[in-house]
N, C-alpha and C. Protein backbone atom coordinates (compact mmCIF):
# COMPACT_ATOMS: atom_id res chain seq x y z
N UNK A 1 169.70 -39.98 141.60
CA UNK A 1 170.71 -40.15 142.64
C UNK A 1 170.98 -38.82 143.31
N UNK A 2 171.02 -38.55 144.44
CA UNK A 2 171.34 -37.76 145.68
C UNK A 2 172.51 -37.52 146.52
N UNK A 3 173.51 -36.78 146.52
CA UNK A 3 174.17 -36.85 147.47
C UNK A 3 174.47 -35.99 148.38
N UNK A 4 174.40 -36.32 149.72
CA UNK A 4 173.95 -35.55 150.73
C UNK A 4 175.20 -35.23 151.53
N UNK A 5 175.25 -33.93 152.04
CA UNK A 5 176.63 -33.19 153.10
C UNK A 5 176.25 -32.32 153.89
N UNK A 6 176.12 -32.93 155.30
CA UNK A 6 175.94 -32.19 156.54
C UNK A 6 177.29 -31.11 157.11
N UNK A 7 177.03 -29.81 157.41
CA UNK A 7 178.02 -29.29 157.83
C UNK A 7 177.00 -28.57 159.16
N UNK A 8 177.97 -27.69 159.82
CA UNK A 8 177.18 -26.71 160.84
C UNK A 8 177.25 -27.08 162.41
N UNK A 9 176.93 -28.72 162.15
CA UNK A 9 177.58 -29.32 164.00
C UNK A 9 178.93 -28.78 164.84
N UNK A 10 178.40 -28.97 165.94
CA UNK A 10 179.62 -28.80 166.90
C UNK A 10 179.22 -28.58 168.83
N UNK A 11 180.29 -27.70 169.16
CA UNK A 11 179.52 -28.05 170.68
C UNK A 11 179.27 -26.34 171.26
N UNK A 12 177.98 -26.31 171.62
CA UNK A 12 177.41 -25.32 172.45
C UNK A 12 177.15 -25.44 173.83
N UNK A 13 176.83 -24.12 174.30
CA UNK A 13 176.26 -24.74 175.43
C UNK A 13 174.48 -24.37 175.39
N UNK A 14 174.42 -24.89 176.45
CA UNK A 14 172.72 -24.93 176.96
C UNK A 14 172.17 -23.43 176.77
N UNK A 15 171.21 -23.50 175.55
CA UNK A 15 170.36 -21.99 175.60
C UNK A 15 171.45 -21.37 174.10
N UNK A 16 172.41 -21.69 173.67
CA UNK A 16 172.39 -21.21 172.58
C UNK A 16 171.82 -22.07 171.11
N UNK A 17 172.54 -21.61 170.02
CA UNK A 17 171.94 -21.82 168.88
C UNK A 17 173.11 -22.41 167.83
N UNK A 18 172.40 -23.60 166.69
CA UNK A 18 173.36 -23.41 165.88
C UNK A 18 172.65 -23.94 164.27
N UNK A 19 173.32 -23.69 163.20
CA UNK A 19 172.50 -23.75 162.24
C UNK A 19 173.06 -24.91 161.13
N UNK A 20 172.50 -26.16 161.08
CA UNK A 20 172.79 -27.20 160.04
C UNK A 20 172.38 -26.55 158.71
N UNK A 21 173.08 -27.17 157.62
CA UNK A 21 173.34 -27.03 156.42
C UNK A 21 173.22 -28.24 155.79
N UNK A 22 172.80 -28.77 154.93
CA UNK A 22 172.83 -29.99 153.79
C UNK A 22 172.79 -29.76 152.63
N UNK A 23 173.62 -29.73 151.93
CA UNK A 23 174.04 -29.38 150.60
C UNK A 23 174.12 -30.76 149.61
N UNK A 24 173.18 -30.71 148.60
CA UNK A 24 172.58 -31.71 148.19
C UNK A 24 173.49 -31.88 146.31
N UNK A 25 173.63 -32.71 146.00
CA UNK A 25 173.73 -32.51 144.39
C UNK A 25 172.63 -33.30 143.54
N UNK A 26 172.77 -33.37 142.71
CA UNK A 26 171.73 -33.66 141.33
C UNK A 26 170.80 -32.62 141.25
N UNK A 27 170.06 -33.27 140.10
CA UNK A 27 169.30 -31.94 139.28
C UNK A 27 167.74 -32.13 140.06
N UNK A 28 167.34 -32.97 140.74
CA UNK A 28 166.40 -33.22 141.20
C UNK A 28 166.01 -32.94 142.66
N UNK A 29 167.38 -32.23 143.58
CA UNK A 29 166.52 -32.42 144.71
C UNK A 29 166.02 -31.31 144.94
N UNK A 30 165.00 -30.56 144.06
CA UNK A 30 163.97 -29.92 144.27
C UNK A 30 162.75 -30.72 144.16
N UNK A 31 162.47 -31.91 143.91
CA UNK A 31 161.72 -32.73 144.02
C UNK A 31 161.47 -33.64 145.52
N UNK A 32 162.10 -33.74 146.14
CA UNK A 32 162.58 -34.62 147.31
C UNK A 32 161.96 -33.79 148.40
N UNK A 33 161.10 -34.54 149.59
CA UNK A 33 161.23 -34.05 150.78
C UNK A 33 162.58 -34.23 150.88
N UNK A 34 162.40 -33.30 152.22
CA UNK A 34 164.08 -33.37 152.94
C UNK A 34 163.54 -33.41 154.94
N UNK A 35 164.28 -34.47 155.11
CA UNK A 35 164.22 -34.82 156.33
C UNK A 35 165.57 -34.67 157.29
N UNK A 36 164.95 -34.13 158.63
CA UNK A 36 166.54 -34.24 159.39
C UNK A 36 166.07 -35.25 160.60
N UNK A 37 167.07 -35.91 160.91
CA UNK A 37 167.12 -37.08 161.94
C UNK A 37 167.93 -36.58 163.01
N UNK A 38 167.95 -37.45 164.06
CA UNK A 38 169.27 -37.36 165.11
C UNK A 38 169.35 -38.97 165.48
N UNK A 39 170.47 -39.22 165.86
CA UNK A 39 170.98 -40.48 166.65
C UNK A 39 171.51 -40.19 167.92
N UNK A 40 171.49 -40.54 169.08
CA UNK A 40 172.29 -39.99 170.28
C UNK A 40 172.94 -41.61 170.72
N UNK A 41 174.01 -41.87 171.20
CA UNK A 41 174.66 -43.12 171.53
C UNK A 41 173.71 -43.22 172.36
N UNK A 42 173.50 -45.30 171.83
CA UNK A 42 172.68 -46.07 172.32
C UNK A 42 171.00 -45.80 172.57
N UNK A 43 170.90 -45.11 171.29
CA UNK A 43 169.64 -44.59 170.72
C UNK A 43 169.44 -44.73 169.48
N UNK A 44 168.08 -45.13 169.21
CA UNK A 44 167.81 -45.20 167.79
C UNK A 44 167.74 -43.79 167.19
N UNK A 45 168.03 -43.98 165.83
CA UNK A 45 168.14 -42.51 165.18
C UNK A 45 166.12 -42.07 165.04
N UNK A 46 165.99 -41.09 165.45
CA UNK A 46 164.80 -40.54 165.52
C UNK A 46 164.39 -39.06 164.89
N UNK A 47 163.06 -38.73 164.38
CA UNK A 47 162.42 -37.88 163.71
C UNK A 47 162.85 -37.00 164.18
N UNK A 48 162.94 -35.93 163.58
CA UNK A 48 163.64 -34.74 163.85
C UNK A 48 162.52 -33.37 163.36
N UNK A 49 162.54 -33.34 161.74
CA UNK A 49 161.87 -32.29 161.06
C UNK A 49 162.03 -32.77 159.69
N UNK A 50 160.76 -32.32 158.80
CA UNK A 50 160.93 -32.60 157.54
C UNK A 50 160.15 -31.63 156.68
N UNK A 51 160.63 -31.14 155.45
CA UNK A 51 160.18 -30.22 154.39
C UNK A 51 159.88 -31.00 153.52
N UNK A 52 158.71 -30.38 152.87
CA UNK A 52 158.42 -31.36 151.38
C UNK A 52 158.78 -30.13 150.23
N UNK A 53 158.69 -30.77 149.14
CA UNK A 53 159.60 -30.07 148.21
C UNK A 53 159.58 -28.81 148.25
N UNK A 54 158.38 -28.22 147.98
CA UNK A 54 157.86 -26.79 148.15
C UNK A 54 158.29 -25.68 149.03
N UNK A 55 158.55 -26.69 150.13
CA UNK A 55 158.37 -26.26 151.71
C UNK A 55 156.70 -25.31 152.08
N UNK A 56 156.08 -26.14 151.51
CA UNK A 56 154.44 -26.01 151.61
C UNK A 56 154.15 -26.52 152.94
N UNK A 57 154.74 -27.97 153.23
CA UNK A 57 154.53 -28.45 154.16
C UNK A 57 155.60 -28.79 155.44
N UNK A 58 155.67 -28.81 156.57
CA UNK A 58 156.32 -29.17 157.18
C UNK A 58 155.89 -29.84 158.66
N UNK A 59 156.75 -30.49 159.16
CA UNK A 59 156.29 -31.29 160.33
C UNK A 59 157.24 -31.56 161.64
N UNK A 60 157.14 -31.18 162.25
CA UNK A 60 158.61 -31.30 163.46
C UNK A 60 157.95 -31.80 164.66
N UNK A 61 158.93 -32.95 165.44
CA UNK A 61 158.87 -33.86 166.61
C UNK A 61 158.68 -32.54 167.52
N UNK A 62 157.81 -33.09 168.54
CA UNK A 62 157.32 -32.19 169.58
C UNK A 62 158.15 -31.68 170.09
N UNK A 63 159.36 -32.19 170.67
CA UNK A 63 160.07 -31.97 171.56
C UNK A 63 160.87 -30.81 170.84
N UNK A 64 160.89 -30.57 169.61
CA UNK A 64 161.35 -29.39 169.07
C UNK A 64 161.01 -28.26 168.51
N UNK A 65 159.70 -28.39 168.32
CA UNK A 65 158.64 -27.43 168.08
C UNK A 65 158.66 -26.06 168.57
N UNK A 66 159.33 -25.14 168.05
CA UNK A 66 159.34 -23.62 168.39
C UNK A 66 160.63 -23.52 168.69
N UNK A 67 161.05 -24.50 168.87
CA UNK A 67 163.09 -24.65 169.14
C UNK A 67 163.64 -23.91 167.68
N UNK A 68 163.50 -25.49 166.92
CA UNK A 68 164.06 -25.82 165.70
C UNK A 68 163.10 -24.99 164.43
N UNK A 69 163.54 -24.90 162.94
CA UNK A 69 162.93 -24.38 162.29
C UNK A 69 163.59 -24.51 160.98
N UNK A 70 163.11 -25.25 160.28
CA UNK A 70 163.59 -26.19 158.77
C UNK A 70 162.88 -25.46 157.87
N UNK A 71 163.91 -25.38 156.85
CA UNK A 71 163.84 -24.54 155.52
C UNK A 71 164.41 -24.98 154.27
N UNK A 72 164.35 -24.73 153.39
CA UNK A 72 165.21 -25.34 151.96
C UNK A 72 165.57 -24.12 151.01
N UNK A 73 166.17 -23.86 149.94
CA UNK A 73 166.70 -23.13 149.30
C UNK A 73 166.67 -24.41 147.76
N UNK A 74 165.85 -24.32 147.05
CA UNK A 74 166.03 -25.49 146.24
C UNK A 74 167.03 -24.68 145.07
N UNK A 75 167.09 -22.74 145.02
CA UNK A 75 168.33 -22.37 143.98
C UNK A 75 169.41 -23.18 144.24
N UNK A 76 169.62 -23.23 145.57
CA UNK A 76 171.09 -23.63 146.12
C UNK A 76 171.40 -25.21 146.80
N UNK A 77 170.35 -25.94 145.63
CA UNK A 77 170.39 -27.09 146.56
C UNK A 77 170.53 -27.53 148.10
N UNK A 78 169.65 -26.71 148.76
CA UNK A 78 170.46 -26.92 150.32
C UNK A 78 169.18 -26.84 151.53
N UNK A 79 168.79 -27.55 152.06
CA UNK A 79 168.04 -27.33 153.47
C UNK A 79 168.96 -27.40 154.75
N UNK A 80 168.09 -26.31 155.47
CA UNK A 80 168.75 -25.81 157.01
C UNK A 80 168.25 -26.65 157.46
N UNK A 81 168.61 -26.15 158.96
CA UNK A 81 167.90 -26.94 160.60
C UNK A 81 168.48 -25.91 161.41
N UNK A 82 168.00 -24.64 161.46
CA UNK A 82 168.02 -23.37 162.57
C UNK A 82 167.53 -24.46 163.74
N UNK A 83 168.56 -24.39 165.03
CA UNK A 83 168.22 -24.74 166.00
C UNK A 83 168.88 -23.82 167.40
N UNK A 84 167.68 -23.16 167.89
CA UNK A 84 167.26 -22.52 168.95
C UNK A 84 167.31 -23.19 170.58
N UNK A 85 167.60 -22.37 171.40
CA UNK A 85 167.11 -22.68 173.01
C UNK A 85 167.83 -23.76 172.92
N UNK A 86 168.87 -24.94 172.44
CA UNK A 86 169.41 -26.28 172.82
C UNK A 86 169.34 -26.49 174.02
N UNK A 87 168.99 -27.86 174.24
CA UNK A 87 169.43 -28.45 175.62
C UNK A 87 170.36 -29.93 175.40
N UNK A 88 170.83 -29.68 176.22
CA UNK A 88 171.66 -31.39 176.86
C UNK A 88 171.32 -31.73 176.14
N UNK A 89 170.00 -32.90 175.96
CA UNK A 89 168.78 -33.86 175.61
C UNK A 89 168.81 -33.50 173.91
N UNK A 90 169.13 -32.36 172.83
CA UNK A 90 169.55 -32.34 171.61
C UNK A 90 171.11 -32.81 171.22
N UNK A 91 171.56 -33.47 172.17
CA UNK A 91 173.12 -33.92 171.80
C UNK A 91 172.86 -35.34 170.80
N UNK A 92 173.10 -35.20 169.85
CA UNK A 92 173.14 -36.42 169.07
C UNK A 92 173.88 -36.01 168.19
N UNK A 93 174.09 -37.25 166.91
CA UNK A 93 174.86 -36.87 165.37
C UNK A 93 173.16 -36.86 164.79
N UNK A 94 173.65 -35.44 163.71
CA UNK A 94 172.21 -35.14 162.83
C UNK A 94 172.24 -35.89 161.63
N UNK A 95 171.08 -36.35 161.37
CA UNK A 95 171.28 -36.74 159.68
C UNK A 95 170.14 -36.21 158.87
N UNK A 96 170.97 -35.61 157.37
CA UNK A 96 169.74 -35.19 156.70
C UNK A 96 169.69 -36.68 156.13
N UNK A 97 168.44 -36.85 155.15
CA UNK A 97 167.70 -37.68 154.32
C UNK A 97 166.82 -36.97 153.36
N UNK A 98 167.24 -37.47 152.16
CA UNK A 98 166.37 -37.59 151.09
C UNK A 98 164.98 -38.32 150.93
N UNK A 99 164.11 -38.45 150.04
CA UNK A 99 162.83 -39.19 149.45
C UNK A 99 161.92 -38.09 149.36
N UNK A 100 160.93 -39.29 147.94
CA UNK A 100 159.88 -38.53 147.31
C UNK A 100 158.71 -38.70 148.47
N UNK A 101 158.29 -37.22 148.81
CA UNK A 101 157.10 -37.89 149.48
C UNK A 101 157.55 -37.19 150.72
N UNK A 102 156.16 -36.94 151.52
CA UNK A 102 156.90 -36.51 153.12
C UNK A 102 156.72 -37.42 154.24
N UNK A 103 157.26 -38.12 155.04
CA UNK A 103 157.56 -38.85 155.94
C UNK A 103 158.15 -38.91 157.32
N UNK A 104 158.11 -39.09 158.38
CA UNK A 104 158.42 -38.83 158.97
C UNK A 104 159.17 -40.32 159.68
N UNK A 105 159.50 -41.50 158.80
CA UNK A 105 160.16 -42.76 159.31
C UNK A 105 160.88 -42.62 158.33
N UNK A 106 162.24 -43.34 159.15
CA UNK A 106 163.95 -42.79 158.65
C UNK A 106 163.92 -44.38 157.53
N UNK A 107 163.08 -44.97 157.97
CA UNK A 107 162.99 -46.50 156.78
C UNK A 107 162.22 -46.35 155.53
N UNK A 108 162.02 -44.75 155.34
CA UNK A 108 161.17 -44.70 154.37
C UNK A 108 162.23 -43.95 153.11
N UNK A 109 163.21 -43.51 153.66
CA UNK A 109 164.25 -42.20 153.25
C UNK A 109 165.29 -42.72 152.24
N UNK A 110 165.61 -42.86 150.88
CA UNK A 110 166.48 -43.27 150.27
C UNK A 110 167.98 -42.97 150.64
N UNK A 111 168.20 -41.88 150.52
CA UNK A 111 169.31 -41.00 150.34
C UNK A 111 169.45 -40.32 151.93
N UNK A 112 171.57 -40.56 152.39
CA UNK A 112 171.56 -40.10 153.55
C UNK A 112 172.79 -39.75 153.87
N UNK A 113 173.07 -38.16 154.28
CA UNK A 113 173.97 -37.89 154.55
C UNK A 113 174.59 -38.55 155.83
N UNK A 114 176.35 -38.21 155.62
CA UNK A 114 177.43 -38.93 156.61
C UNK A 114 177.28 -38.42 158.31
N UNK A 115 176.29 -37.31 158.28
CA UNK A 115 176.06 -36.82 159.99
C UNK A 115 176.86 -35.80 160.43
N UNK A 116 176.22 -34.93 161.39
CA UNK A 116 177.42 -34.40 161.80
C UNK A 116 177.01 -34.10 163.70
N UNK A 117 177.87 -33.68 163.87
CA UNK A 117 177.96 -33.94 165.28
C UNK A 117 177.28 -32.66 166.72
N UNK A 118 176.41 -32.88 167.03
CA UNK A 118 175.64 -31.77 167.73
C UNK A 118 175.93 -32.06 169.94
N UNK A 119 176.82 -31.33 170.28
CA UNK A 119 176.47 -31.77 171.38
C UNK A 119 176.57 -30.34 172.32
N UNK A 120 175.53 -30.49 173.23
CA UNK A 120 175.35 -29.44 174.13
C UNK A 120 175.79 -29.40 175.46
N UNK A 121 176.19 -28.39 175.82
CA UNK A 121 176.58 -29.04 177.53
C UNK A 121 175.74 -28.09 178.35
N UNK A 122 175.67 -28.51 179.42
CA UNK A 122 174.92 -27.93 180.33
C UNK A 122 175.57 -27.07 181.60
């Protein structure tokens, strides 16, 4: 069992930066990819970035690629989401997710933090 806590959201503007946090408990989530999502109203929640346990591997949605930049700390139970250059178009609520395995579909993800809130203005 997993339990997941997003902190770090809030509101910027266009061209700055801000840095998510997910702070995980149990003895295991050094085992777990760790995935981050977004939802934007009247949008499905969509791929974001994901680390596999190691952080050997990683994989990030195009549209964020050289933006964003996902990391884990498995001493401290905790993966980031450094996010760079924002625009408008990154305004959503973030969600991390848990599961074994790396994935990049949010139907694959056991475990899921409550979100937190990212919006940019322009």
């Amino acid at each position: 069992q997993v339990q997941l806590v997003e902190s770090g959201g809030g509101l910027v503007q266009a061209g700055g930066s801000l840095r998510l946090s997910c702070a995980a408990s149990g003895r295991t989530f050094s085992s777990y990819a760790m995935g981050w999502f977004r939802q934007a109203p009247g949008k499905e929640r969509e791929f974001v970035a994901v680390i596999n346990w190691s952080g050997g591997s990683i994989v990030y949605k195009d549209s964020v690629r050289g933006r964003f930049t996902i990391s884990r700390d498995n001493a401290k139970n905790t993966v980031y989401l450094q996010m760079n250059s924002l625009k408008p178009e990154d305004t959503a609520v973030y969600y991390c997710a848990a599961k074994a395995g790396l994935s990049t579909s949010s139907r694959e993800y056991d475990y899921w933090g409550q979100g937190t809130q990212v919006t940019v203005s322009s």
